[in-house]
N, C-alpha and C. Protein backbone atom coordinates (compact mmCIF):
# COMPACT_ATOMS: atom_id res chain seq x y z
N UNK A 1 -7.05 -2.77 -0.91
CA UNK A 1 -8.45 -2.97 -1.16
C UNK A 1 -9.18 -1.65 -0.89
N UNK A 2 -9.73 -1.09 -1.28
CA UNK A 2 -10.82 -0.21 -1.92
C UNK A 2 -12.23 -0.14 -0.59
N UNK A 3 -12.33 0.98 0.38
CA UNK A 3 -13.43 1.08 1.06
C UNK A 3 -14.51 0.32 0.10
N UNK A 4 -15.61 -0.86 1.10
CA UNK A 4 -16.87 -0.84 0.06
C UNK A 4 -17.73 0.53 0.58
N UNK A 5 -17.43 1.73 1.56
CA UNK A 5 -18.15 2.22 1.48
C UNK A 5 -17.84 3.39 -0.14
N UNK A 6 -16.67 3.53 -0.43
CA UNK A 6 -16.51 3.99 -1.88
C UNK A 6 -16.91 3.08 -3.18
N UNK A 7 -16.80 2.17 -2.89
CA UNK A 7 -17.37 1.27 -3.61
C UNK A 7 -19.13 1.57 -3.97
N UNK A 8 -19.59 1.49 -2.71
CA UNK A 8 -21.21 1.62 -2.55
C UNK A 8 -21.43 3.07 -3.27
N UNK A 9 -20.65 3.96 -3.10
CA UNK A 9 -20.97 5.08 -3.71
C UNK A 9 -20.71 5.29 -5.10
N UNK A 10 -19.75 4.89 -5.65
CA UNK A 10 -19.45 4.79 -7.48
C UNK A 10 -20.49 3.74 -7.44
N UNK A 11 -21.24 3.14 -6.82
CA UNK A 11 -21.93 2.03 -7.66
C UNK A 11 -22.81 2.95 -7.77
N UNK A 12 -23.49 3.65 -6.70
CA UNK A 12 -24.42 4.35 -6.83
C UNK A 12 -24.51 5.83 -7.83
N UNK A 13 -23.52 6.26 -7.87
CA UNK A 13 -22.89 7.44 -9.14
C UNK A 13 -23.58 6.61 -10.44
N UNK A 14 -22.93 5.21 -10.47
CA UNK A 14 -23.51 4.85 -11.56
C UNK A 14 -24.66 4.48 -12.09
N UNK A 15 -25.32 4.12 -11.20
CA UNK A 15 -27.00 3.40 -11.36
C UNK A 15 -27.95 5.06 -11.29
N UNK A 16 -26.91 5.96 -10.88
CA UNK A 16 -28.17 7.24 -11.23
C UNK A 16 -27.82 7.84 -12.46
N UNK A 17 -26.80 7.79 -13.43
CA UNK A 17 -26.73 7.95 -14.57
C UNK A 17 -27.63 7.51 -15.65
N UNK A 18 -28.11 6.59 -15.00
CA UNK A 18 -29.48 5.45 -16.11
C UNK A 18 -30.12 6.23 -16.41
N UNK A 19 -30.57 5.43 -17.71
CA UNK A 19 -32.36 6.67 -18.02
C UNK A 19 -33.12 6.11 -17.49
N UNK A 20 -34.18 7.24 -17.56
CA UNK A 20 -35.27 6.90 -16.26
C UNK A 20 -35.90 5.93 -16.30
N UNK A 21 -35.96 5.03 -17.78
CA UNK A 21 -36.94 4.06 -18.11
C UNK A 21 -36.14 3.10 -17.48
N UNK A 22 -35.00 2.96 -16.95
CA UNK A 22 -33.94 1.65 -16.22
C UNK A 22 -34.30 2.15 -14.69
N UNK A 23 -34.82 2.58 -13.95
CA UNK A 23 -34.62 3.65 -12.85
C UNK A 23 -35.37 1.66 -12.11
N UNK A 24 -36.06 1.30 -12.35
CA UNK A 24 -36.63 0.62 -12.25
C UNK A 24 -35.95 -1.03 -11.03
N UNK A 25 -34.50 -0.97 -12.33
CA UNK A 25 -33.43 -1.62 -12.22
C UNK A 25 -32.39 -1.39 -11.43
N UNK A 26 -32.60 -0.09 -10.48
CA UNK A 26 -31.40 0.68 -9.79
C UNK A 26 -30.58 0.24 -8.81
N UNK A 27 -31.14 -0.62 -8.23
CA UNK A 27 -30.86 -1.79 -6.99
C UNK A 27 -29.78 -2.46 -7.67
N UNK A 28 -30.63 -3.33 -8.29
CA UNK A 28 -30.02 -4.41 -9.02
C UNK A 28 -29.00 -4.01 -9.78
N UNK A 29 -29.03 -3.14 -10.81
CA UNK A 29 -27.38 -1.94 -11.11
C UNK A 29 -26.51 -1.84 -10.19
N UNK A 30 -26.83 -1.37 -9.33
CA UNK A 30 -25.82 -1.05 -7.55
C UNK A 30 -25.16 -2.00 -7.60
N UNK A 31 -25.90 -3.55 -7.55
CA UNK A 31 -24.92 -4.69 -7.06
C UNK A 31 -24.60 -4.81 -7.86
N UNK A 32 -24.83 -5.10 -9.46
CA UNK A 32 -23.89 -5.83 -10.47
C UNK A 32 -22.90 -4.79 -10.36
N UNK A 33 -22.95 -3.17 -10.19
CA UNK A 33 -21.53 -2.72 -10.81
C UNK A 33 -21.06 -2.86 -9.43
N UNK A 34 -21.45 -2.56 -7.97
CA UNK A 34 -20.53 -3.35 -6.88
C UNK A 34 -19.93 -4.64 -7.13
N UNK A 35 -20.32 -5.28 -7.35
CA UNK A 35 -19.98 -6.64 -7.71
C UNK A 35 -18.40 -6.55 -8.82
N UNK A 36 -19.22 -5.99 -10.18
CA UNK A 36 -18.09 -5.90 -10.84
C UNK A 36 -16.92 -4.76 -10.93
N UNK A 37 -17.04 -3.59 -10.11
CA UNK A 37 -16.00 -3.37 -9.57
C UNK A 37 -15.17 -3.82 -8.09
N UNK A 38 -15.77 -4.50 -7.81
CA UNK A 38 -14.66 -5.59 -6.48
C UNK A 38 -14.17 -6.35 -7.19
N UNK A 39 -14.66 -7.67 -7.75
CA UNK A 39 -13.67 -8.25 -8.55
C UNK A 39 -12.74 -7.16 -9.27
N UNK A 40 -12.93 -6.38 -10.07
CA UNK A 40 -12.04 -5.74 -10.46
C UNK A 40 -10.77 -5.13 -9.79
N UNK A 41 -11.05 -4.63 -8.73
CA UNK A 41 -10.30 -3.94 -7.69
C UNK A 41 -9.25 -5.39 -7.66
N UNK A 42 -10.16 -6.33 -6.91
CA UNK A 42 -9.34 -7.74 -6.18
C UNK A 42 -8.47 -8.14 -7.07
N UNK A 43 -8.66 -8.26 -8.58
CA UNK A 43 -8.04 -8.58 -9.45
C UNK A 43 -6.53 -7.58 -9.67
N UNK A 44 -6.98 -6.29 -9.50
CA UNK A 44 -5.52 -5.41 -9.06
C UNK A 44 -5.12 -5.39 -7.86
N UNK A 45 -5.51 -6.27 -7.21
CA UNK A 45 -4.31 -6.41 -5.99
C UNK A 45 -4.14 -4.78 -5.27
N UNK A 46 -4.83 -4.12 -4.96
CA UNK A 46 -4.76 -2.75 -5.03
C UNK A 46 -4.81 -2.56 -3.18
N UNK A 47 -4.17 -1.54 -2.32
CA UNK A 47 -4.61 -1.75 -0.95
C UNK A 47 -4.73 -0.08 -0.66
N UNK A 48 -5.40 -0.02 0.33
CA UNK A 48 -5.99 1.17 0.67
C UNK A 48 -5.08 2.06 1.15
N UNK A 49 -5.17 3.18 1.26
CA UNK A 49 -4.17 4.05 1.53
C UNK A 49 -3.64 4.08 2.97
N UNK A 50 -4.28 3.68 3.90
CA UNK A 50 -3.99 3.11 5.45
C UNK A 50 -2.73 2.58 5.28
N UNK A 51 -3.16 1.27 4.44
CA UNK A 51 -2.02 0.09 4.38
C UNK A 51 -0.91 0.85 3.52
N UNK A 52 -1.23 1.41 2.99
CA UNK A 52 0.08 2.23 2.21
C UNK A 52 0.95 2.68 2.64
N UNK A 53 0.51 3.93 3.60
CA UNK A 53 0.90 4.57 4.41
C UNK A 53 1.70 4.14 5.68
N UNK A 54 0.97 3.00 6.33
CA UNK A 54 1.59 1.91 7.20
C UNK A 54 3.16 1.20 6.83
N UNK A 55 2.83 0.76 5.58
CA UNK A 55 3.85 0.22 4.84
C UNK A 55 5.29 0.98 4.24
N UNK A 56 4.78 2.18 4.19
CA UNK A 56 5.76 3.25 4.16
C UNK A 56 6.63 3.50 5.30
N UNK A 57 5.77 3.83 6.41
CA UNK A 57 6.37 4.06 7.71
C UNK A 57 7.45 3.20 8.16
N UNK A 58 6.72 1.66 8.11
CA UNK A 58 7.89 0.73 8.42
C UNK A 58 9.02 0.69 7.56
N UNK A 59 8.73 0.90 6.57
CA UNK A 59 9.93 0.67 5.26
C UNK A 59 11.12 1.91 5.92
N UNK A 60 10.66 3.19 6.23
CA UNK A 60 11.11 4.44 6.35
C UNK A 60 11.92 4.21 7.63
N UNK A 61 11.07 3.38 8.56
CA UNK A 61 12.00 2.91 9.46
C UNK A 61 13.36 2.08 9.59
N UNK A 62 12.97 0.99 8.65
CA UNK A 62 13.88 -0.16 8.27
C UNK A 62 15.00 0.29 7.65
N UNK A 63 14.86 1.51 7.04
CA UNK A 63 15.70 2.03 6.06
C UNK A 63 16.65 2.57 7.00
N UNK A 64 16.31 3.53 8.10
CA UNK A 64 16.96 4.01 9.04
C UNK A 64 17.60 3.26 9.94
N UNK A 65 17.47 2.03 9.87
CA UNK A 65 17.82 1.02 10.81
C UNK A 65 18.85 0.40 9.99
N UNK A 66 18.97 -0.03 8.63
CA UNK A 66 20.11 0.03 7.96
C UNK A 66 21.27 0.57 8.24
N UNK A 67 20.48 2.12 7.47
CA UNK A 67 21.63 2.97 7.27
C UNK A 67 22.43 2.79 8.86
N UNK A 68 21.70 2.86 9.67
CA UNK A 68 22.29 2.97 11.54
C UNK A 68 23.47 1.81 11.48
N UNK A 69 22.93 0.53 10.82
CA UNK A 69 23.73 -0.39 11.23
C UNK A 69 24.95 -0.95 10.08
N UNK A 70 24.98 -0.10 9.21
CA UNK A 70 26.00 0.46 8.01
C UNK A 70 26.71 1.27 8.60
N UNK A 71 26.04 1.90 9.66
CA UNK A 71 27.69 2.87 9.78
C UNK A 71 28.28 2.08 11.04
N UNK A 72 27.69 2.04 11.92
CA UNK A 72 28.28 0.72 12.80
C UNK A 72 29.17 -0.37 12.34
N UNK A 73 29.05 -0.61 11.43
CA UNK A 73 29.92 -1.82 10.89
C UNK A 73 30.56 -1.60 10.18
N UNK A 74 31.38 -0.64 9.55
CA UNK A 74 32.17 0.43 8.90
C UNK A 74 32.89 0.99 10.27
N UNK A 75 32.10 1.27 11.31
CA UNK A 75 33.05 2.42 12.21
C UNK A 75 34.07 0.83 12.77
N UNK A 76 33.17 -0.34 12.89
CA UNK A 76 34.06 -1.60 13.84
C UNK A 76 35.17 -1.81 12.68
N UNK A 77 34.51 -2.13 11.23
CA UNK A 77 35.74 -2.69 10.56
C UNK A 77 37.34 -1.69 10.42
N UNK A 78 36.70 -0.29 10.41
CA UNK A 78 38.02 0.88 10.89
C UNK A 78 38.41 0.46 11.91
N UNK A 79 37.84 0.01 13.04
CA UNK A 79 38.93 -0.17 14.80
C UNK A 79 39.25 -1.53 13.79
N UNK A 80 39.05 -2.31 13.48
CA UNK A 80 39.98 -3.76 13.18
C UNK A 80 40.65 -3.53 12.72
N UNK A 81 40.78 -2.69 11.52
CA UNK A 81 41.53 -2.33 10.99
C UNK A 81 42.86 -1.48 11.20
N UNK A 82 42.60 -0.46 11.84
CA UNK A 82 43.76 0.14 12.72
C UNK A 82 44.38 -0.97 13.93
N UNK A 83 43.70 -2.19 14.37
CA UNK A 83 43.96 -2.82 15.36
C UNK A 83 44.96 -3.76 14.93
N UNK A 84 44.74 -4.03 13.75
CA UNK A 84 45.78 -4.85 12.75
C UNK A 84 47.15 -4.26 12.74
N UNK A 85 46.84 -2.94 12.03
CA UNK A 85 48.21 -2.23 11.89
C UNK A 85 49.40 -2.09 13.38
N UNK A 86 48.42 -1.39 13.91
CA UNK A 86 49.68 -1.68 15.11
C UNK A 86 49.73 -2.76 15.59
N UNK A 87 48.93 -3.94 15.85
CA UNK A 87 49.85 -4.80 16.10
C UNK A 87 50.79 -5.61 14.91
N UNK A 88 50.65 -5.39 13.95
CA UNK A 88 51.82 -5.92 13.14
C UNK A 88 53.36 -5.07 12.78
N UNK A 89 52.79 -3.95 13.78
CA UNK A 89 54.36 -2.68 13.62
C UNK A 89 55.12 -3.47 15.24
């Protein structure tokens, strides 16, 4: 989700683009295009770069916590494996 304080500001980018004879309406511009860019945003499911970033980290972690416990279980199935052999010699 999208700061509304960026929000508040493209609304406002946009309501000063008007001609002057709308200047009138500038408020009321602000909220309809606030308005209709949140729904819009909400509608893309979109999340802020915090949460991004957050979500990365853990992933980056998890990943490392894998790989950690991939080689762990590879190094045990080698001891079973050698543990087999000699005892069947």
């Amino acid at each position: 989700m999208l700061d509304p304080k960026s929000l508040d500001e493209m609304a406002r980018k946009f309501a000063a683009n008007l001609p002057p004879g709308l200047r009138e309406f500038q408020q009321e511009m602000e909220r309809n295009f606030r308005t209709t860019m949140q729904s819009t945003f909400n509608r893309l499911d979109l999340v802020t770069r915090e949460e991004f970033d957050a979500q990365s980290k853990v992933l980056a972690r998890t990943r490392a916590q894998l790989e950690a416990l991939e080689e762990r279980v590879a190094a045990l199935e080698g001891r079973a494996g050698n543990h087999e052999q000699t005892s069947d010699s």
